[in-house]
N, C-alpha and C. Protein backbone atom coordinates (compact mmCIF):
# COMPACT_ATOMS: atom_id res chain seq x y z
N UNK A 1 4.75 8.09 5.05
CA UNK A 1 4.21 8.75 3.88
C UNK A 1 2.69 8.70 3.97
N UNK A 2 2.14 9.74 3.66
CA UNK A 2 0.40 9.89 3.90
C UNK A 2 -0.22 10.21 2.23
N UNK A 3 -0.64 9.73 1.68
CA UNK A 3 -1.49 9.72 0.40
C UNK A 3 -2.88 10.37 0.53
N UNK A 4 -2.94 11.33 0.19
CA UNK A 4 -4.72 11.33 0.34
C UNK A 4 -5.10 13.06 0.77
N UNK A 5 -6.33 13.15 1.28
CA UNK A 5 -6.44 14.14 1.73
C UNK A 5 -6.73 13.85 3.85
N UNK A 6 -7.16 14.78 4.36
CA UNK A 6 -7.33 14.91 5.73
C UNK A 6 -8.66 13.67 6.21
N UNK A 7 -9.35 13.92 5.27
CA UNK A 7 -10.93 13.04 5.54
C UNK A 7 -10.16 11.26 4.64
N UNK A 8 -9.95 11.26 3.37
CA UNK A 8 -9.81 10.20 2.91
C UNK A 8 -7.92 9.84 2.56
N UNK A 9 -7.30 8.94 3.16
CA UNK A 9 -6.51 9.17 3.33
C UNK A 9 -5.17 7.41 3.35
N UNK A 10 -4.35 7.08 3.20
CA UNK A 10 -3.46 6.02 3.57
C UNK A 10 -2.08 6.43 3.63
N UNK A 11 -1.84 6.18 4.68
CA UNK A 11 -0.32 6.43 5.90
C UNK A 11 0.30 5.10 5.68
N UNK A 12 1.57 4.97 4.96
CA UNK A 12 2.70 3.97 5.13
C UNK A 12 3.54 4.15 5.78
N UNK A 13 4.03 3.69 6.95
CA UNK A 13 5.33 3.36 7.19
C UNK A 13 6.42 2.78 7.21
N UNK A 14 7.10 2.64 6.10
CA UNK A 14 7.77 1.28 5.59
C UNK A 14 9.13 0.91 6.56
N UNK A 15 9.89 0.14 7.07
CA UNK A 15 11.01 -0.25 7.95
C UNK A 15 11.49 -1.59 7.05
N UNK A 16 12.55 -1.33 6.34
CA UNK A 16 13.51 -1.97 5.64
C UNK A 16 14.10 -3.05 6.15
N UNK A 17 14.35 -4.73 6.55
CA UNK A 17 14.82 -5.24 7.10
C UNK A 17 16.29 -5.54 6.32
N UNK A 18 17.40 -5.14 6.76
CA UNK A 18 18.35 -5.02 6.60
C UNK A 18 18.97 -6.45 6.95
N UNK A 19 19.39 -7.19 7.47
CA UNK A 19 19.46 -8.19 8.49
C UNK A 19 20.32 -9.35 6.84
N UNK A 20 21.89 -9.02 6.62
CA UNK A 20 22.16 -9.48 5.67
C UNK A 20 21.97 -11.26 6.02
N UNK A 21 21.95 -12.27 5.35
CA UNK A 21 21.73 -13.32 5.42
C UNK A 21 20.68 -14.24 5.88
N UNK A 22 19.61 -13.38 6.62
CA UNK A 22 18.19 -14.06 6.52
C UNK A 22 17.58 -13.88 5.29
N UNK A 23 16.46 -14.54 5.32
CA UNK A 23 15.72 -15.00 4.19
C UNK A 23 14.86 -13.79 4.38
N UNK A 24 14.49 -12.90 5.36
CA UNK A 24 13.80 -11.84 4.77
C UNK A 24 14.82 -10.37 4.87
N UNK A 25 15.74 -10.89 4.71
CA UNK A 25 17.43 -9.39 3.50
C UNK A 25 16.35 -8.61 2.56
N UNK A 26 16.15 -7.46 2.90
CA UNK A 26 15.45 -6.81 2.10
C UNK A 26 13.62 -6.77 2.10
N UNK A 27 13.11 -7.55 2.73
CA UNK A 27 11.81 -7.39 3.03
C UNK A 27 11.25 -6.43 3.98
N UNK A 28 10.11 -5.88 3.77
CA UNK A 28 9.81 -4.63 4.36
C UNK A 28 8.38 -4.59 5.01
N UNK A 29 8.48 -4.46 6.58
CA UNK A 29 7.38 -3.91 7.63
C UNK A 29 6.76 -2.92 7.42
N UNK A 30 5.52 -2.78 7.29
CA UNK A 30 5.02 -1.94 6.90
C UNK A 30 3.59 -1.75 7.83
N UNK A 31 3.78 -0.77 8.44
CA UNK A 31 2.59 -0.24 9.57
C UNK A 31 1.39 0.73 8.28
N UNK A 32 0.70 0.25 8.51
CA UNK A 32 -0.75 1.01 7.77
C UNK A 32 -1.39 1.85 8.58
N UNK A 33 -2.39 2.60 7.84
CA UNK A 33 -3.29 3.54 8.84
C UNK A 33 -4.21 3.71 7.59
N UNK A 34 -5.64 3.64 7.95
CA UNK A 34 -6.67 4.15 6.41
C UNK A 34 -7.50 4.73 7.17
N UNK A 35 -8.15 5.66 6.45
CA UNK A 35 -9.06 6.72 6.72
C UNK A 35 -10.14 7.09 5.39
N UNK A 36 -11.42 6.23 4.76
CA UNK A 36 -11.69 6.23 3.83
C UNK A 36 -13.51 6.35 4.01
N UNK A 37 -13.65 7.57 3.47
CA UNK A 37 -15.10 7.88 4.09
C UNK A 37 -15.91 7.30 5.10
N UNK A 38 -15.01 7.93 6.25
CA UNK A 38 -15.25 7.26 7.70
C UNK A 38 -15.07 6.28 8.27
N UNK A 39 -14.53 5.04 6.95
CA UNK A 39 -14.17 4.32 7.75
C UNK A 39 -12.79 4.10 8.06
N UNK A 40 -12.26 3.23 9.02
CA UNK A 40 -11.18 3.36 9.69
C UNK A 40 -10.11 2.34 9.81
N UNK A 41 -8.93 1.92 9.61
CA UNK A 41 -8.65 0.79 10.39
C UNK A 41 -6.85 1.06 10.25
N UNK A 42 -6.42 0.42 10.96
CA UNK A 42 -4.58 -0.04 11.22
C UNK A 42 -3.93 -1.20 11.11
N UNK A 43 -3.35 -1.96 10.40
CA UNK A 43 -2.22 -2.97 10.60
C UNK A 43 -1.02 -2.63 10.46
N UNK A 44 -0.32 -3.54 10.39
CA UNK A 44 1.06 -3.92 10.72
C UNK A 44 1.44 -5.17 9.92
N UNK A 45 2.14 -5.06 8.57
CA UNK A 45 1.88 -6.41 7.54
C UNK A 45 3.73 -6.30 6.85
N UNK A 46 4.10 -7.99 6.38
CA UNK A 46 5.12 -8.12 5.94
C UNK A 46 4.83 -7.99 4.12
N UNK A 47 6.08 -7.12 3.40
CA UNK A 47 5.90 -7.17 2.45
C UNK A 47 7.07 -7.92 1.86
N UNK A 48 7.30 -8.94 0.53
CA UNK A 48 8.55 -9.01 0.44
C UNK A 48 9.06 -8.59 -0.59
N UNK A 49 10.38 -8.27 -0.62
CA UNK A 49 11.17 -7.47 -1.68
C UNK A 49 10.85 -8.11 -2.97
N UNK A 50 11.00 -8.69 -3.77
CA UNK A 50 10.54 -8.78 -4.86
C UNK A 50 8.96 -7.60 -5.22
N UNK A 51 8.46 -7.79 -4.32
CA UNK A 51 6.58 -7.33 -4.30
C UNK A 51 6.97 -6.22 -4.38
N UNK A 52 7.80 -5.74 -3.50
CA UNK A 52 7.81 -3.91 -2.78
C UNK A 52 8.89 -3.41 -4.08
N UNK A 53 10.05 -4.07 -4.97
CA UNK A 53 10.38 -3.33 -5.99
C UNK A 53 9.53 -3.53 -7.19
N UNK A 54 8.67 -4.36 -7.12
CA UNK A 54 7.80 -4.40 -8.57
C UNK A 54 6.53 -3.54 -8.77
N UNK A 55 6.31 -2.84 -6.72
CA UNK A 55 5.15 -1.91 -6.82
C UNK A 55 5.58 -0.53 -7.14
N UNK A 56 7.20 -0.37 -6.72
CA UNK A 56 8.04 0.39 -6.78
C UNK A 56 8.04 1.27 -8.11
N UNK A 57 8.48 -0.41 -8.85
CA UNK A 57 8.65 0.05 -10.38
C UNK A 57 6.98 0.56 -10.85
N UNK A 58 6.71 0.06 -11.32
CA UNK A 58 5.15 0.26 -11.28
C UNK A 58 4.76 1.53 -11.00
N UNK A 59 4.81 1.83 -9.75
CA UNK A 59 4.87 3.08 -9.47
C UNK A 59 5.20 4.45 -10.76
N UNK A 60 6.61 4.12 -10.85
CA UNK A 60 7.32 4.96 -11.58
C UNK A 60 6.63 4.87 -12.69
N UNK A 61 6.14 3.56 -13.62
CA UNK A 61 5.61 3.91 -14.28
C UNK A 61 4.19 4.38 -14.55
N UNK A 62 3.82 4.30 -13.72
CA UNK A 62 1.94 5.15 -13.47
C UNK A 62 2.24 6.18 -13.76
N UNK A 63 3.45 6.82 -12.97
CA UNK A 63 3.55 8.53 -12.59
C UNK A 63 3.88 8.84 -13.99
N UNK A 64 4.76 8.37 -14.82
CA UNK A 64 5.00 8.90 -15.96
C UNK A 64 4.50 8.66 -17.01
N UNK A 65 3.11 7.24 -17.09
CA UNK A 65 2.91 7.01 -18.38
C UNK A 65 0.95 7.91 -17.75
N UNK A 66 0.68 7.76 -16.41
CA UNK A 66 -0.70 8.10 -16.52
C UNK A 66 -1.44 6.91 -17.11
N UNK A 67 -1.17 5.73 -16.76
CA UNK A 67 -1.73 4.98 -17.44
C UNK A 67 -1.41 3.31 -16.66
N UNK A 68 -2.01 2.61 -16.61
CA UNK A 68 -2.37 1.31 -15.93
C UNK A 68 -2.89 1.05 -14.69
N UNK A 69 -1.18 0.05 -13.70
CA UNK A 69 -1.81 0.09 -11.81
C UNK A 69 -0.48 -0.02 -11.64
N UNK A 70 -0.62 -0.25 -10.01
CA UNK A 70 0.39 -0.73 -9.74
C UNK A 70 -0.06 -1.62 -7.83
N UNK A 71 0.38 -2.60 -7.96
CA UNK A 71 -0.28 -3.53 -6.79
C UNK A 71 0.87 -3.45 -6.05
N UNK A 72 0.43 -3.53 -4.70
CA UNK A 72 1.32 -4.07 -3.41
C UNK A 72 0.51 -5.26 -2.63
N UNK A 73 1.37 -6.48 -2.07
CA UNK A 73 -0.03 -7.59 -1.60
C UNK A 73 0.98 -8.01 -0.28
N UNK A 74 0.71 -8.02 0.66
CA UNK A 74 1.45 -8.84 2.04
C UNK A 74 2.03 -10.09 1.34
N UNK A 75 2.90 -10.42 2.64
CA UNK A 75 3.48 -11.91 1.79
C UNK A 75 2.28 -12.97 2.98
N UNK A 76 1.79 -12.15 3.81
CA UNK A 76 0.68 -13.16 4.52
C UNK A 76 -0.80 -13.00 3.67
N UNK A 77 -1.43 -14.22 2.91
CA UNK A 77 -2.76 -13.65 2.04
C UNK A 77 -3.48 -13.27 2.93
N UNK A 78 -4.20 -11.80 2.54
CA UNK A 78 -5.65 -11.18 3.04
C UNK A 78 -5.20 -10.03 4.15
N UNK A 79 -3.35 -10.24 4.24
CA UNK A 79 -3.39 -8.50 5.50
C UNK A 79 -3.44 -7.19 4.45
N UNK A 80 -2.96 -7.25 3.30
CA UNK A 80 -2.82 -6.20 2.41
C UNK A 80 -2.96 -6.26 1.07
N UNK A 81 -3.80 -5.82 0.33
CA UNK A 81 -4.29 -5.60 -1.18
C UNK A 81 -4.19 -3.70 -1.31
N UNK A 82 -3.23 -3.56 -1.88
CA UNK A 82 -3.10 -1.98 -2.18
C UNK A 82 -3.16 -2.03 -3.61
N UNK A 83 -3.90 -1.04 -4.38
CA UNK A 83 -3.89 -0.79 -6.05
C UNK A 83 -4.43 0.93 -5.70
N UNK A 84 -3.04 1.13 -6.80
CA UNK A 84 -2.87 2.27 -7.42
C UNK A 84 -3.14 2.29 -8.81
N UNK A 85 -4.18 3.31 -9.02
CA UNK A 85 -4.45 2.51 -10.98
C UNK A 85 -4.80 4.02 -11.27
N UNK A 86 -4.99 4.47 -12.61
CA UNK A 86 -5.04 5.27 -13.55
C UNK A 86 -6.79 4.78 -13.92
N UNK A 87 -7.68 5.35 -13.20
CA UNK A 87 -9.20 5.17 -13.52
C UNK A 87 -9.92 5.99 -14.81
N UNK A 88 -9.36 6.76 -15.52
CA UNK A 88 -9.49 7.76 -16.79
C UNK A 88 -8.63 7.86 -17.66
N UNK A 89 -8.56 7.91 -19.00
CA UNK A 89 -7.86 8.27 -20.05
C UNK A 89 -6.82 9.30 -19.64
N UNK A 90 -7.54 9.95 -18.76
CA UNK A 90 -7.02 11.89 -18.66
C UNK A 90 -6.07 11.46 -17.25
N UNK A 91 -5.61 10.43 -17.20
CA UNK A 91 -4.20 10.39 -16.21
C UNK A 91 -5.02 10.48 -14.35
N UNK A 92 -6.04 10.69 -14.17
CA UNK A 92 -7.00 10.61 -13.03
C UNK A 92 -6.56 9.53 -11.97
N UNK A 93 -6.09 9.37 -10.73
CA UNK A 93 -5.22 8.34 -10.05
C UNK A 93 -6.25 8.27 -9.20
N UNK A 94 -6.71 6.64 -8.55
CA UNK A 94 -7.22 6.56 -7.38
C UNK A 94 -6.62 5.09 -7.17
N UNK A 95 -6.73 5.35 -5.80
CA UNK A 95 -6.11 3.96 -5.06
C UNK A 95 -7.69 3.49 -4.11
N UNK A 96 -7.22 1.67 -3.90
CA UNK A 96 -8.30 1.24 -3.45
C UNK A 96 -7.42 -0.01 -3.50
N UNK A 97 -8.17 -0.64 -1.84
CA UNK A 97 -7.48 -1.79 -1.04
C UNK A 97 -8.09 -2.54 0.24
N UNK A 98 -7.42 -2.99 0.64
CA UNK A 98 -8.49 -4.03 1.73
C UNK A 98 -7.06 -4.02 2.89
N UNK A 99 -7.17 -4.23 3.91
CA UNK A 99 -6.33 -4.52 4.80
C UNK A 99 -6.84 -4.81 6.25
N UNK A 100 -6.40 -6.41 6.60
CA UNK A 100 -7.27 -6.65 7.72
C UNK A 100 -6.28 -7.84 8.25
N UNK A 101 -7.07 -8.40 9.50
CA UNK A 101 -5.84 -9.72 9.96
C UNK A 101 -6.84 -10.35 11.22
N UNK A 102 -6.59 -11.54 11.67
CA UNK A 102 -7.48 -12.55 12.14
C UNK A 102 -6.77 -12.03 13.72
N UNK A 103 -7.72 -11.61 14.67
CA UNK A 103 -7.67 -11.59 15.68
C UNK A 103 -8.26 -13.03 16.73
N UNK A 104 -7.09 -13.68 17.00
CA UNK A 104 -7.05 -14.77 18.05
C UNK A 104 -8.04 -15.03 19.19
N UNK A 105 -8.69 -15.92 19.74
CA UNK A 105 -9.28 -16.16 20.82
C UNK A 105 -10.03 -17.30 20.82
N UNK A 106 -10.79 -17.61 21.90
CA UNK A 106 -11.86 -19.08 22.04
C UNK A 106 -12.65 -19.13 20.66
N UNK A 107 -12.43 -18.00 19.83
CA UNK A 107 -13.36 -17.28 18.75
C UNK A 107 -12.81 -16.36 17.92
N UNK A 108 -12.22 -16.65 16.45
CA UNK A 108 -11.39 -16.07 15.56
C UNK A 108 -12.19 -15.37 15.18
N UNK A 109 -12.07 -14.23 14.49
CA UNK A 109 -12.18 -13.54 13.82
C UNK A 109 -11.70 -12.84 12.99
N UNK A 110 -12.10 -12.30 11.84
CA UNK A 110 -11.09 -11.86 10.60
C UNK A 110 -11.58 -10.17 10.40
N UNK A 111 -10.92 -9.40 10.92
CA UNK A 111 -11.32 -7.96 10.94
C UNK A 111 -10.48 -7.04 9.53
N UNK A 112 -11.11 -6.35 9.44
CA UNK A 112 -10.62 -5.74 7.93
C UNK A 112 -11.28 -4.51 7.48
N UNK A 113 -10.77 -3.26 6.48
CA UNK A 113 -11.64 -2.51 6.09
C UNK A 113 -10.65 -2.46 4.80
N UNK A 114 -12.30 -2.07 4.05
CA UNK A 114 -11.56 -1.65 2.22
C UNK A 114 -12.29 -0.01 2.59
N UNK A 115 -11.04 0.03 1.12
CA UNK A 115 -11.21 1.26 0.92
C UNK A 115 -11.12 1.69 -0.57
N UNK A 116 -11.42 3.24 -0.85
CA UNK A 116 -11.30 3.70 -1.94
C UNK A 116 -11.56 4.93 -2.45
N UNK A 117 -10.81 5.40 -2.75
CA UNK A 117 -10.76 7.31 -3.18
C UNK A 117 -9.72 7.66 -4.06
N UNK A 118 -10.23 8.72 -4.76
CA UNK A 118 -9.37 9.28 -6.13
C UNK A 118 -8.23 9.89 -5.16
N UNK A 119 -6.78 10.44 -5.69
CA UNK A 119 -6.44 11.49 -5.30
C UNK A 119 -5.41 12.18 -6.24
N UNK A 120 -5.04 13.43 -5.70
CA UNK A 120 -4.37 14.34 -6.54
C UNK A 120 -3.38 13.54 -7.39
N UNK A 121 -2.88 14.35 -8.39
CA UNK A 121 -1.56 13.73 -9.26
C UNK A 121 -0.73 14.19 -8.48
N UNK A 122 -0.10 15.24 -7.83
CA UNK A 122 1.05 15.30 -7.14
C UNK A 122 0.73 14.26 -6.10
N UNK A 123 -0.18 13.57 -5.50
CA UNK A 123 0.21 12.65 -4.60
C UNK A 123 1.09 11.67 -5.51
N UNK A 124 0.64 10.90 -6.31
CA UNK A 124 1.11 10.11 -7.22
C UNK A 124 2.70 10.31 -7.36
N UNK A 125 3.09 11.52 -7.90
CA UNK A 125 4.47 12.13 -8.09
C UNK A 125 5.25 11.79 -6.38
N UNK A 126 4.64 11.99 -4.92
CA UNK A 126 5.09 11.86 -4.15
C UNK A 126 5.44 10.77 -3.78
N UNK A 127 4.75 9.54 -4.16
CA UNK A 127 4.59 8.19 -3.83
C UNK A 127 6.04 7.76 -4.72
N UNK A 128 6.01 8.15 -6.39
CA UNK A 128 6.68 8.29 -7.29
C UNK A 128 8.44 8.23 -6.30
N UNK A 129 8.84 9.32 -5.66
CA UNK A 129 9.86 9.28 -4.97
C UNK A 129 10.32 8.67 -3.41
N UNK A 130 9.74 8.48 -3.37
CA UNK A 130 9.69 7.23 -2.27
C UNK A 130 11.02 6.17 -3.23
N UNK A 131 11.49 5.61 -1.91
CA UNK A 131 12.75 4.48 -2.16
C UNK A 131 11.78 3.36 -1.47
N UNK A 132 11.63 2.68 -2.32
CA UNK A 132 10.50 1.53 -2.02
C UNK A 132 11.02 0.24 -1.74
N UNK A 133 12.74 0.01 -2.32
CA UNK A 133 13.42 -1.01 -1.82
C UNK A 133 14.64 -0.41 -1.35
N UNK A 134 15.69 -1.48 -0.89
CA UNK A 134 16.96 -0.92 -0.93
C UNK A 134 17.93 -0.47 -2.12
């Protein structure tokens, strides 16, 4: 799913872990992609089901009330901060988030980009139908 326009933009790919009787039954992989006035970046972050139906719900209700947020957060702190919020009275949607992860070596480092841009209400409505859990 791609949110946004061509220049400012966030690509989810969500993969459902199905896997009945582990402890992550229902938790969801989720490959990123951002594109937010030039800047750039990609991960690959665990979300867990509780999180992913409460952004879900949330969701649903942004789209229909025009009014609050709705958060998604990794279950690892600092790979994913996603907010979807209602920035105007007049139902106006922009999302804005951070997503980054510590690249290993003789010398760690913690790489990351935020982002942030309005976008259409039919994006909102699209996000809206998305199956966000099982």
């Amino acid at each position: 799913m791609k949110i946004g326009t061509e220049e400012n933009f966030i690509e989810l790919e969500i993969q459902l872990d199905c896997r009945n009787g582990l402890p992550s039954d229902g938790d969801a992989l989720i490959d990123i992609v951002v594109s937010s006035n030039g800047y750039c970046g990609k991960n690959q972050v665990w979300v867990s089901e509780p999180n992913l139906g409460a952004f879900g719900r949330s969701i649903l209700e942004l789209e229909k009330n025009r009014k609050g947020e709705a958060i998604l957060t990794s279950i690892s702190p600092g790979e994913l901060y996603l907010r979807v919020y209602a920035y105007t009275g007049f139902g106006h949607i922009a999302i804005e988030g951070e997503t980054g992860y510590c690249v290993a070596g003789p010398v760690g480092f913690f790489h990351s980009v935020k982002f942030g841009f309005a976008i259409e209400s039919e994006q909102l409505v699209k996000m809206s139908k998305i199956k966000w859990r099982l």
